[in-house]
Structure formats: C-alpha cells, structure tokens
C-alpha atoms as a PDB file:
ATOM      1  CA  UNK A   1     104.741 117.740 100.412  1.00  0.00           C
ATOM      2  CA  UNK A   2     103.559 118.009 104.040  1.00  0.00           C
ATOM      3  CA  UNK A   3      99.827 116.909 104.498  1.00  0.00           C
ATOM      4  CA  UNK A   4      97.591 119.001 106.920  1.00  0.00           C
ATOM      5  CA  UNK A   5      94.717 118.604 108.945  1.00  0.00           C
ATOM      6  CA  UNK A   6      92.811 115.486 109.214  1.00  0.00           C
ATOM      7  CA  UNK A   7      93.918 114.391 105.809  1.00  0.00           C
ATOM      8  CA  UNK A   8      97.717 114.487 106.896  1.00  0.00           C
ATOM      9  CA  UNK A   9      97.164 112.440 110.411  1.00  0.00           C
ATOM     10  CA  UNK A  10      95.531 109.769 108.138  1.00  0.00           C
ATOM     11  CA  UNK A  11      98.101 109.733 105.738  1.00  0.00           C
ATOM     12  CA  UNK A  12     100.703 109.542 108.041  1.00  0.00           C
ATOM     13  CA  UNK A  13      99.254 106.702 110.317  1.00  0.00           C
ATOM     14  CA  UNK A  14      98.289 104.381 107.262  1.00  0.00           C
ATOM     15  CA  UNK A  15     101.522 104.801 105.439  1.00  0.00           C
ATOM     16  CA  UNK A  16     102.795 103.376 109.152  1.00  0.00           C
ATOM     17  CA  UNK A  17     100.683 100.239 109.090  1.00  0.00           C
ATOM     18  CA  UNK A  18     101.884  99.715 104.806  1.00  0.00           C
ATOM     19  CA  UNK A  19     105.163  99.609 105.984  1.00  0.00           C
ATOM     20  CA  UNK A  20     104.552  96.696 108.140  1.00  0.00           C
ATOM     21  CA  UNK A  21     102.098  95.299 105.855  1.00  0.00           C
ATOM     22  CA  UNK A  22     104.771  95.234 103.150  1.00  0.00           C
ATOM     23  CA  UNK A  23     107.333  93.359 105.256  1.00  0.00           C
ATOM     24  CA  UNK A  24     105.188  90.699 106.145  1.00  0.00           C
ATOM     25  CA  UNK A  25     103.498  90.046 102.843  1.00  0.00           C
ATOM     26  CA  UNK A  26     105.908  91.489 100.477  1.00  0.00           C
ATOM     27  CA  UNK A  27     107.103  88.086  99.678  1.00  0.00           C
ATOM     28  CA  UNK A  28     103.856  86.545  98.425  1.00  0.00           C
ATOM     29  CA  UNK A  29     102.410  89.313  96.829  1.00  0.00           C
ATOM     30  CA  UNK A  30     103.278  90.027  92.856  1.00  0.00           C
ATOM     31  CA  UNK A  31     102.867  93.918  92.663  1.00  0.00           C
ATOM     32  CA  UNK A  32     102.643  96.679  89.970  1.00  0.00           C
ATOM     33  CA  UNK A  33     103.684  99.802  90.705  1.00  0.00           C
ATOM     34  CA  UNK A  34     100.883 102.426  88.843  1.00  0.00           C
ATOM     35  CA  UNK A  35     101.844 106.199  88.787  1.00  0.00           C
ATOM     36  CA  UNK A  36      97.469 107.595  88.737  1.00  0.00           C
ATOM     37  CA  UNK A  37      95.682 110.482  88.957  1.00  0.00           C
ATOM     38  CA  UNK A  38      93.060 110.796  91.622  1.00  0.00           C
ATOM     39  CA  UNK A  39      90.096 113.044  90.464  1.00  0.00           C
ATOM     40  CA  UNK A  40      87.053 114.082  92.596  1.00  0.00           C
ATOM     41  CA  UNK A  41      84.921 116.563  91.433  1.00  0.00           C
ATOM     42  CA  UNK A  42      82.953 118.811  93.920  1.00  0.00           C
ATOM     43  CA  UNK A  43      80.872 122.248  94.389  1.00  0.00           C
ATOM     44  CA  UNK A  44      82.226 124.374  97.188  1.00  0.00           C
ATOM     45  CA  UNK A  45      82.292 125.257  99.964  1.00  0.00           C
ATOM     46  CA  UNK A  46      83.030 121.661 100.862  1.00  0.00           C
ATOM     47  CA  UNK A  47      86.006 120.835 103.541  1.00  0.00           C
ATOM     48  CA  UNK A  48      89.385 120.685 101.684  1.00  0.00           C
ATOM     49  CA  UNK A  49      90.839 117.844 103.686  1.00  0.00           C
ATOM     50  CA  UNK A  50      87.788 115.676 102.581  1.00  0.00           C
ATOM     51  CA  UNK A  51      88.456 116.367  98.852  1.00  0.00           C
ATOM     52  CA  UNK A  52      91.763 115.572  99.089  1.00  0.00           C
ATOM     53  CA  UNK A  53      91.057 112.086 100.984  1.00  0.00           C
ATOM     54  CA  UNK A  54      88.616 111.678  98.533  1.00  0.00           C
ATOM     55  CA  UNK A  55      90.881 112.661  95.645  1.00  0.00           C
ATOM     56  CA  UNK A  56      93.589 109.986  97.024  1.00  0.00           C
ATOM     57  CA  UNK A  57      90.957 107.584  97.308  1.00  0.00           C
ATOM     58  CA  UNK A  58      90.092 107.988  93.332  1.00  0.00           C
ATOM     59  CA  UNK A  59      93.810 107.540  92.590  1.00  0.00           C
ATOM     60  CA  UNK A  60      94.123 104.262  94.518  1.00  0.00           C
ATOM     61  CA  UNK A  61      90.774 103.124  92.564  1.00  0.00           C
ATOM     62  CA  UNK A  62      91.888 104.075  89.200  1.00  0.00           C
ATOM     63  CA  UNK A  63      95.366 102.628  89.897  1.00  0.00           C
ATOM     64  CA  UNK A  64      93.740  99.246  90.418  1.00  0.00           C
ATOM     65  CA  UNK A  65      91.330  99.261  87.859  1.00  0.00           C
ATOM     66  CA  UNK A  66      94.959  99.944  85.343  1.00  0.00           C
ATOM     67  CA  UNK A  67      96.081  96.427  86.442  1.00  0.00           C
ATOM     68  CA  UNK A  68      92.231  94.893  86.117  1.00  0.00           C
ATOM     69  CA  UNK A  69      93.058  96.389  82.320  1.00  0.00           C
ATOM     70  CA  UNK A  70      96.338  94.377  81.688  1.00  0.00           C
ATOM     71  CA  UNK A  71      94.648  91.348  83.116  1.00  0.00           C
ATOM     72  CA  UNK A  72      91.957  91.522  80.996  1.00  0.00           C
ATOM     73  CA  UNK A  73      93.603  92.244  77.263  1.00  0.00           C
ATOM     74  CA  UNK A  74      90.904  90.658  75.401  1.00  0.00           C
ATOM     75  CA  UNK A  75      87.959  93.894  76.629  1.00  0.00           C
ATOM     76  CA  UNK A  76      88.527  97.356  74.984  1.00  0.00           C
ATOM     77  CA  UNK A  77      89.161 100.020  77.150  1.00  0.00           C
ATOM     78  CA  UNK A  78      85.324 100.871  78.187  1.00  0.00           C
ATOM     79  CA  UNK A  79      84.134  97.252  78.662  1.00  0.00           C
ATOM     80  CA  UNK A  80      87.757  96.918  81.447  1.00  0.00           C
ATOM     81  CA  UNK A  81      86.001 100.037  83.390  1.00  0.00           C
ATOM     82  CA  UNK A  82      82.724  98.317  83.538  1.00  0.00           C
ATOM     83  CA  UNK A  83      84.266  95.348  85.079  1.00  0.00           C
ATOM     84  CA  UNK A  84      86.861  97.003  87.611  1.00  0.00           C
ATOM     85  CA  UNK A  85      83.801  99.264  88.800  1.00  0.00           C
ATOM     86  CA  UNK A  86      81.672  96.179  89.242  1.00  0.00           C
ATOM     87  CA  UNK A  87      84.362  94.354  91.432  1.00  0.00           C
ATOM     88  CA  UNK A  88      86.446  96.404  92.900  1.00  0.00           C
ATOM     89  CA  UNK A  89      85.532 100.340  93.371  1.00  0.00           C
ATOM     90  CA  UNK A  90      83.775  99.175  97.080  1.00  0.00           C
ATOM     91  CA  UNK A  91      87.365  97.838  98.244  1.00  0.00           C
ATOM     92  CA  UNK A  92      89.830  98.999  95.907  1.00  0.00           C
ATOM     93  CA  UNK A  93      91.998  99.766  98.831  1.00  0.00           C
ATOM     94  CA  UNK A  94      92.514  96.162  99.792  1.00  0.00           C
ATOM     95  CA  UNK A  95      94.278  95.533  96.479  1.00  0.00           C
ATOM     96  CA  UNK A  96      97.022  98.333  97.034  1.00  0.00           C
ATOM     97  CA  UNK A  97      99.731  97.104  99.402  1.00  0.00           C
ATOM     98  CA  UNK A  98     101.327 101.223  99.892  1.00  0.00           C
ATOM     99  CA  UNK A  99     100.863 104.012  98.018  1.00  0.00           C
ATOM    100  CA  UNK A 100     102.094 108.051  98.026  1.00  0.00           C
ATOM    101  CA  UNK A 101     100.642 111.183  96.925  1.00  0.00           C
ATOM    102  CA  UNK A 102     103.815 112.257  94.298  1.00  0.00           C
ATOM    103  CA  UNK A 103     102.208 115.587  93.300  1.00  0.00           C
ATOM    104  CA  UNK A 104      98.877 117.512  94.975  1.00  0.00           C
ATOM    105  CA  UNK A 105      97.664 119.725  92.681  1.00  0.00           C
ATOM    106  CA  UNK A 106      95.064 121.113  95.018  1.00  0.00           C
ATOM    107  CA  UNK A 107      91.760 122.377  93.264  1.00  0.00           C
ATOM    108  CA  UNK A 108      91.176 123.350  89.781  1.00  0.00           C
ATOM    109  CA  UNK A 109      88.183 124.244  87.609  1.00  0.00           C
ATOM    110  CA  UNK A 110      86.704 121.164  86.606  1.00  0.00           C
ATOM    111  CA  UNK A 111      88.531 119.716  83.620  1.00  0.00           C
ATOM    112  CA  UNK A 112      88.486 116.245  84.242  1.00  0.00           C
ATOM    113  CA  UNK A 113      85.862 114.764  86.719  1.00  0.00           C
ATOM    114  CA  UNK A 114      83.239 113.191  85.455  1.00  0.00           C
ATOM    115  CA  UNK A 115      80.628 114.472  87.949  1.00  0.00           C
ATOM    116  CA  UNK A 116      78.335 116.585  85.789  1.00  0.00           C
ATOM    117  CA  UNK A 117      77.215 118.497  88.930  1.00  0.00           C
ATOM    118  CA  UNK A 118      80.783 119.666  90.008  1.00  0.00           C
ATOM    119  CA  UNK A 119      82.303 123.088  89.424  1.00  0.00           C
ATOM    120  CA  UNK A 120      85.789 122.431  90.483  1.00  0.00           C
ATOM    121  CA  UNK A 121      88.223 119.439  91.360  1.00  0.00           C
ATOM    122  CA  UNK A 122      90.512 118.084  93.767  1.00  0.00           C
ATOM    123  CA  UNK A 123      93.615 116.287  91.642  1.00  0.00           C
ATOM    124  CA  UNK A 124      96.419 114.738  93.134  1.00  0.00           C
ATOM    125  CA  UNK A 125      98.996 112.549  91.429  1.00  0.00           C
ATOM    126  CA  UNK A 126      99.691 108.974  93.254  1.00  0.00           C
ATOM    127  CA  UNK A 127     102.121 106.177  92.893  1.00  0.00           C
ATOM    128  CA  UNK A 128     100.261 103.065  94.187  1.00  0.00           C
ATOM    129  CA  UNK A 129     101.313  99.467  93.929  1.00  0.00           C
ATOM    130  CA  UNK A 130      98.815  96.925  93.518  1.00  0.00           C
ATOM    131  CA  UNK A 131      98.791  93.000  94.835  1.00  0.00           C
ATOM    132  CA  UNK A 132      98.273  91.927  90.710  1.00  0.00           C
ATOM    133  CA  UNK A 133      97.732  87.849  91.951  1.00  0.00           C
ATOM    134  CA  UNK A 134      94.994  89.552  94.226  1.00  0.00           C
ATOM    135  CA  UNK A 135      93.336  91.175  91.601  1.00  0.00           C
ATOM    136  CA  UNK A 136      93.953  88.318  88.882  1.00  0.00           C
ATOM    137  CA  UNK A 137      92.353  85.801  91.900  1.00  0.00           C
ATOM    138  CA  UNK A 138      88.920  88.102  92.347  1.00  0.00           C
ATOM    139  CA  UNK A 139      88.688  88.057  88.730  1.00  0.00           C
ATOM    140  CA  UNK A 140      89.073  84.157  88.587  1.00  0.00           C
ATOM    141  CA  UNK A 141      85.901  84.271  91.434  1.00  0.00           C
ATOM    142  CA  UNK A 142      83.867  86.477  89.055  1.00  0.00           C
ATOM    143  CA  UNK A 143      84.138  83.896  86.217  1.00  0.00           C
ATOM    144  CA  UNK A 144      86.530  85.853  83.744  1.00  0.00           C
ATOM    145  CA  UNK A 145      89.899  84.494  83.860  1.00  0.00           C
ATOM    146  CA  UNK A 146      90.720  80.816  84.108  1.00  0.00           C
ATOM    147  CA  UNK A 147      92.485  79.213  86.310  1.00  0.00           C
ATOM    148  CA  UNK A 148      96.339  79.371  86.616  1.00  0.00           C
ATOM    149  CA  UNK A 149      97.109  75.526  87.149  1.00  0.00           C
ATOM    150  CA  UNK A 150      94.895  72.668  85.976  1.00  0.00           C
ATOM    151  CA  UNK A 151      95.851  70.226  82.576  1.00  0.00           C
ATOM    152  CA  UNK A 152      94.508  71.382  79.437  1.00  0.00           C
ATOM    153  CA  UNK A 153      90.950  68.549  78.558  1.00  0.00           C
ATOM    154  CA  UNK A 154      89.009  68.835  75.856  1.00  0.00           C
ATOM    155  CA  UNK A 155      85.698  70.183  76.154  1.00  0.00           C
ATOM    156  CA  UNK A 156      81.861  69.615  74.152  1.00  0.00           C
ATOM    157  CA  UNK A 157      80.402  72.387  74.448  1.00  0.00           C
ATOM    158  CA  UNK A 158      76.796  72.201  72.910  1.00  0.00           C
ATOM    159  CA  UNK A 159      74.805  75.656  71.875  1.00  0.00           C
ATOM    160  CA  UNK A 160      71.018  75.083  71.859  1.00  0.00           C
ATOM    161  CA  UNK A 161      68.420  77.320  70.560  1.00  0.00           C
ATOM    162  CA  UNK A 162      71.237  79.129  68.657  1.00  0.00           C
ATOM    163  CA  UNK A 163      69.510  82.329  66.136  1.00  0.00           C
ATOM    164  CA  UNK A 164      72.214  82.959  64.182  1.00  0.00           C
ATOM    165  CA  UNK A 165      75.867  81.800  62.638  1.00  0.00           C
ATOM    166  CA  UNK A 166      76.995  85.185  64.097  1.00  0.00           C
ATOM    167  CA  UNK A 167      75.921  84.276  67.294  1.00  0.00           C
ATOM    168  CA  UNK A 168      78.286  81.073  67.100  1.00  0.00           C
ATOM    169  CA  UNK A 169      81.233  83.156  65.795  1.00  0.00           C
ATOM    170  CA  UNK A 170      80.701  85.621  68.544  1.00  0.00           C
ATOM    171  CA  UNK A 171      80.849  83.078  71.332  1.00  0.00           C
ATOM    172  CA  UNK A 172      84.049  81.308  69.757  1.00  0.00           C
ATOM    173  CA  UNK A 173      85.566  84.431  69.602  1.00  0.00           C
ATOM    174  CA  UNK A 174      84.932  85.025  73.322  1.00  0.00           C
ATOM    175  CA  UNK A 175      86.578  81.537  74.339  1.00  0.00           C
ATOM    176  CA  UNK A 176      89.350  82.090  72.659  1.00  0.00           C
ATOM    177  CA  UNK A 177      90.129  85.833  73.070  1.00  0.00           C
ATOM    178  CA  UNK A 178      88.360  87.156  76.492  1.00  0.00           C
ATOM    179  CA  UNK A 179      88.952  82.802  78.576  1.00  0.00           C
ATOM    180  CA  UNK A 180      92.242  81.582  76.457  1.00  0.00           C
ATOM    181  CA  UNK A 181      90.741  78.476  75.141  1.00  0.00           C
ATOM    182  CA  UNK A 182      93.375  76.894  73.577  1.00  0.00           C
ATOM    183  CA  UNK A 183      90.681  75.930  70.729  1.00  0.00           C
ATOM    184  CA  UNK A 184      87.156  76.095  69.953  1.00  0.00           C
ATOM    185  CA  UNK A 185      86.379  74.110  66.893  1.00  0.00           C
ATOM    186  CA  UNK A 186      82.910  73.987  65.239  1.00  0.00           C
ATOM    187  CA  UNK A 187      82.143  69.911  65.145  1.00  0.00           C
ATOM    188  CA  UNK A 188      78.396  70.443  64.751  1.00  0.00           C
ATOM    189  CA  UNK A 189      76.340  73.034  63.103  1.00  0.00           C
ATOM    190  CA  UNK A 190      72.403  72.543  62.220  1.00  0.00           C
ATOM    191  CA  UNK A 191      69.887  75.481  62.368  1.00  0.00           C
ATOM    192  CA  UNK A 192      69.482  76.516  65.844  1.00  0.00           C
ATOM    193  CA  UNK A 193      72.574  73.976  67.177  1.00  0.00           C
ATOM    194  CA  UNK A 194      75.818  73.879  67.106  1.00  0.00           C
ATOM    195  CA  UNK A 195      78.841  71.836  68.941  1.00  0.00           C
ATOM    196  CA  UNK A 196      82.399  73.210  70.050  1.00  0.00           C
ATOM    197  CA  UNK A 197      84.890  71.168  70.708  1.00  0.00           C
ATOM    198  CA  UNK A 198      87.031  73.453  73.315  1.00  0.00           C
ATOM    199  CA  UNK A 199      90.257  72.801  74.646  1.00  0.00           C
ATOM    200  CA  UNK A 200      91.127  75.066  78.014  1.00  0.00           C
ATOM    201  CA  UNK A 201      91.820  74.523  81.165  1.00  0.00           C
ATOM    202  CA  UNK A 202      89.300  73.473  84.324  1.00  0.00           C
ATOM    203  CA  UNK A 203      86.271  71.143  83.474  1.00  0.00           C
ATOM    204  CA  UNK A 204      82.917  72.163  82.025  1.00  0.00           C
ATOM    205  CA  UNK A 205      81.367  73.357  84.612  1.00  0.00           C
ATOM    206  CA  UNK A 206      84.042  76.323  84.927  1.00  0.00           C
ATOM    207  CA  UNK A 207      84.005  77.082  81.604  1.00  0.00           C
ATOM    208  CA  UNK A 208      80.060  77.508  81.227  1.00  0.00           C
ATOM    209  CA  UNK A 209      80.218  79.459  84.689  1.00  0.00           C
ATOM    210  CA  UNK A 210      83.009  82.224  83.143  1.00  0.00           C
ATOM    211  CA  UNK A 211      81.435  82.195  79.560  1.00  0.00           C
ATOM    212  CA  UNK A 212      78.022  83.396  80.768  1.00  0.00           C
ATOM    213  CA  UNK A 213      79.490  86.213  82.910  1.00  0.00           C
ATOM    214  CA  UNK A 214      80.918  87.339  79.416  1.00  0.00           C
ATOM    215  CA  UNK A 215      79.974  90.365  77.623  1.00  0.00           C
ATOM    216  CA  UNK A 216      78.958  88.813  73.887  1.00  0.00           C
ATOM    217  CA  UNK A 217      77.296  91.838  72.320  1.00  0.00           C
ATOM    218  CA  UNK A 218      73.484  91.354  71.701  1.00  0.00           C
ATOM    219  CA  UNK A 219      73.388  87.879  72.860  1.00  0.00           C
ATOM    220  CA  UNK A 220      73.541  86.459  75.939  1.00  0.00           C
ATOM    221  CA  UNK A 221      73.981  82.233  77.500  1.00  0.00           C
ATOM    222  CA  UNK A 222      71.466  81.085  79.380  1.00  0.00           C
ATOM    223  CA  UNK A 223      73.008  77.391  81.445  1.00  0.00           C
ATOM    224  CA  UNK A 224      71.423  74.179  81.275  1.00  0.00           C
ATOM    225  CA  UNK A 225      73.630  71.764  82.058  1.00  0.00           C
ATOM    226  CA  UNK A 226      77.406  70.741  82.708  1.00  0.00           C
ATOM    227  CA  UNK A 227      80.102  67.910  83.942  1.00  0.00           C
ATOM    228  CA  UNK A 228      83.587  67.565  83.987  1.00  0.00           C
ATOM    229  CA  UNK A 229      83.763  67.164  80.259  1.00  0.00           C
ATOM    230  CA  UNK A 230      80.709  68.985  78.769  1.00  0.00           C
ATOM    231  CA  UNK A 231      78.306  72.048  78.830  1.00  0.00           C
ATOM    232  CA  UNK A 232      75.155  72.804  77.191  1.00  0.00           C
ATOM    233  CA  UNK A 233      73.736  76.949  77.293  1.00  0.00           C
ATOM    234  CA  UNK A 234      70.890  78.285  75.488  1.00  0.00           C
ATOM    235  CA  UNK A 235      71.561  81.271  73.546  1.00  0.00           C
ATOM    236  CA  UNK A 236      69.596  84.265  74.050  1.00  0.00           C
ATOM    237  CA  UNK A 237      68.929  87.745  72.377  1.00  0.00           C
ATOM    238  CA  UNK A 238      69.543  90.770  75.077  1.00  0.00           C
END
C-alpha cells in the first residue's frame, strides 16, 4: 500500500535510514519479529495523516511492550503493561530496529481504543522487529531482571519488621518466580523476622535494589542495608 501525504514522506525516509541501521547493527542486535496492531482512537475532524502516524506509532509501542511480556514470564498479563508503559512508551521507537505497515485499515467506529473520549479509530496492522537484548538490558537498569553473567553466591537476606508469614511467602515467591533465584530458603523465622538464605546471581546489593522495585501485592520493602553477601529490608503494608 502506497502512503500519502506527510505520513508517506515520513515513512518512506525512515524506512531509508532502518535499512542502514540494520546493516550496521544487525549483527549485535538479537531481534523479534512482532506482527501488532496499532490503535489510536480520535474524534473528527482531525487530519488523517496524523492518525495514521499516530496509529503506526501505537503499533511500534505495543510491539515492544509483546517482547517486555516474554521477558518478564513471572507478571500476568496486566502487571507486563504496567511495566512496559512505565519504561518504554516515551521511546519505544528506539527498541525497534525496522518495521512496515502490512495492512492499513484506515478508520473505523471505535471498537478497540481505549480512549473513552474517541468516536472512531485509526488501525493499521505492523510487522516490527524489536532489539530483545535492548529491551532485556533497560529492564536489568530498572531492577527486574538479573544479570546475564555473574557466578551464582549465596545470599542472607534478613526481613525485619515482618507482619505476617504471608508476607514471607509472598516475597520468596517473588525471588524465585519474578528475579530467578536459584533458592530462597527460610533459615530464620521469629515474629516479625525472618532470614533467607538466597542463591542468585550478582551480590546483595543487586538483589535488594531489583526486589524492592517488585510488585508484592499489599506489601511493600523498605532498604536498610546491603554488601556483597547480605541485605536487610523492612517490610511494609501499602
């Protein structure tokens, strides 16, 4: 399909500069290849080449947040969204090496934008493929996947101020499921302390950094303190 107007120049001049892109970092990127739907809802009379940009632009977002999914197993489907949205919706584009619009469906009643204000949509159908290390590597920054090398130590974690039993089941499920701790094995437990002994990759300060960027239901960690072979949080009530 032939683009027009402003929409089609852009199209045309950025699927120049992917071309190049690809052949010079083709080799060190490790890329998925996402077929998405870009939806942007909107109210006419609005300009039709915008839409559509704007349409292509949800594709390439929702093609990347896919990949933030797979890299994130552990998180059901709503808590993944929260955390692609968070990280990557401002520069979702930087994470797509080349893309193409496969279908453009052009504007339709609104069926399936999420903008409550909208009375129509722009939907177009892309094929996108995403730098997955890049994405995997912004997710290590933010504290919620470990790193890649590094030799598996064994780690004391110590829980102070701890309300419940739940609360301590909750967090060793986290360790293991949502950071890949290789174990997490009670050692401790007295009202309102316990002690994990966790075995993962990176030293204690890493793992206290990515387990209180974790989502554990009503509670949260508070950090105290942490070395290369222990960690101490506080555990808190939301």
């Amino acid at each position: 399909m032939r683009a027009s107007g402003r929409a089609g120049s852009w199209g045309l001049a950025l699927s120049g500069c992917l071309a190049v892109l690809a052949l010079v970092g083709g080799a060190s990127a490790e890329e998925r290849t996402i077929e998405a739907l870009g939806v942007n809802g909107f109210t006419p009379p609005k300009s039709l080449a915008a839409e559509r940009q704007a349409a292509v632009t949800e594709g390439i977002r929702a093609a990347v947040y896919r990949v933030v999914a797979e890299a994130l197993p552990a998180l059901d489907e709503e808590a993944a969204a929260t955390v692609a949205r968070r990280l990557f919706r401002a520069r979702a584009r930087d994470y797509v090496t080349r893309f193409r619009v496969l279908e453009d469906r052009g504007v339709e009643e609104k069926r399936l934008s999420s903008n409550r204000k909208a009375s129509h949509e722009y939907v177009v159908r892309i094929e996108a493929t995403v730098d997955a290390r890049q994405v995997r590597q912004r997710l290590r920054t933010a504290g919620l996947l470990a790193a890649e090398d590094g030799a598996l130590r064994r780690i004391e974690l110590t829980l102070v101020e701890l309300p419940s039993y739940a609360a301590l089941e909750a967090i060793r499920t986290a360790l293991v499921d949502q950071l890949q701790a290789q174990a997490a094995t009670p050692v401790e437990f007295t009202p309102g302390r316990a002690v994990l002994a966790v075995t993962a990759r990176g030293d204690g300060r890493s793992l206290l950094d990515r387990l209180v960027a974790l989502q554990l239901g009503p509670w949260r960690l508070e950090p105290r303190e942490a070395g290369s072979d222990r960690a101490t949080a506080a555990v808190r009530a939301r």
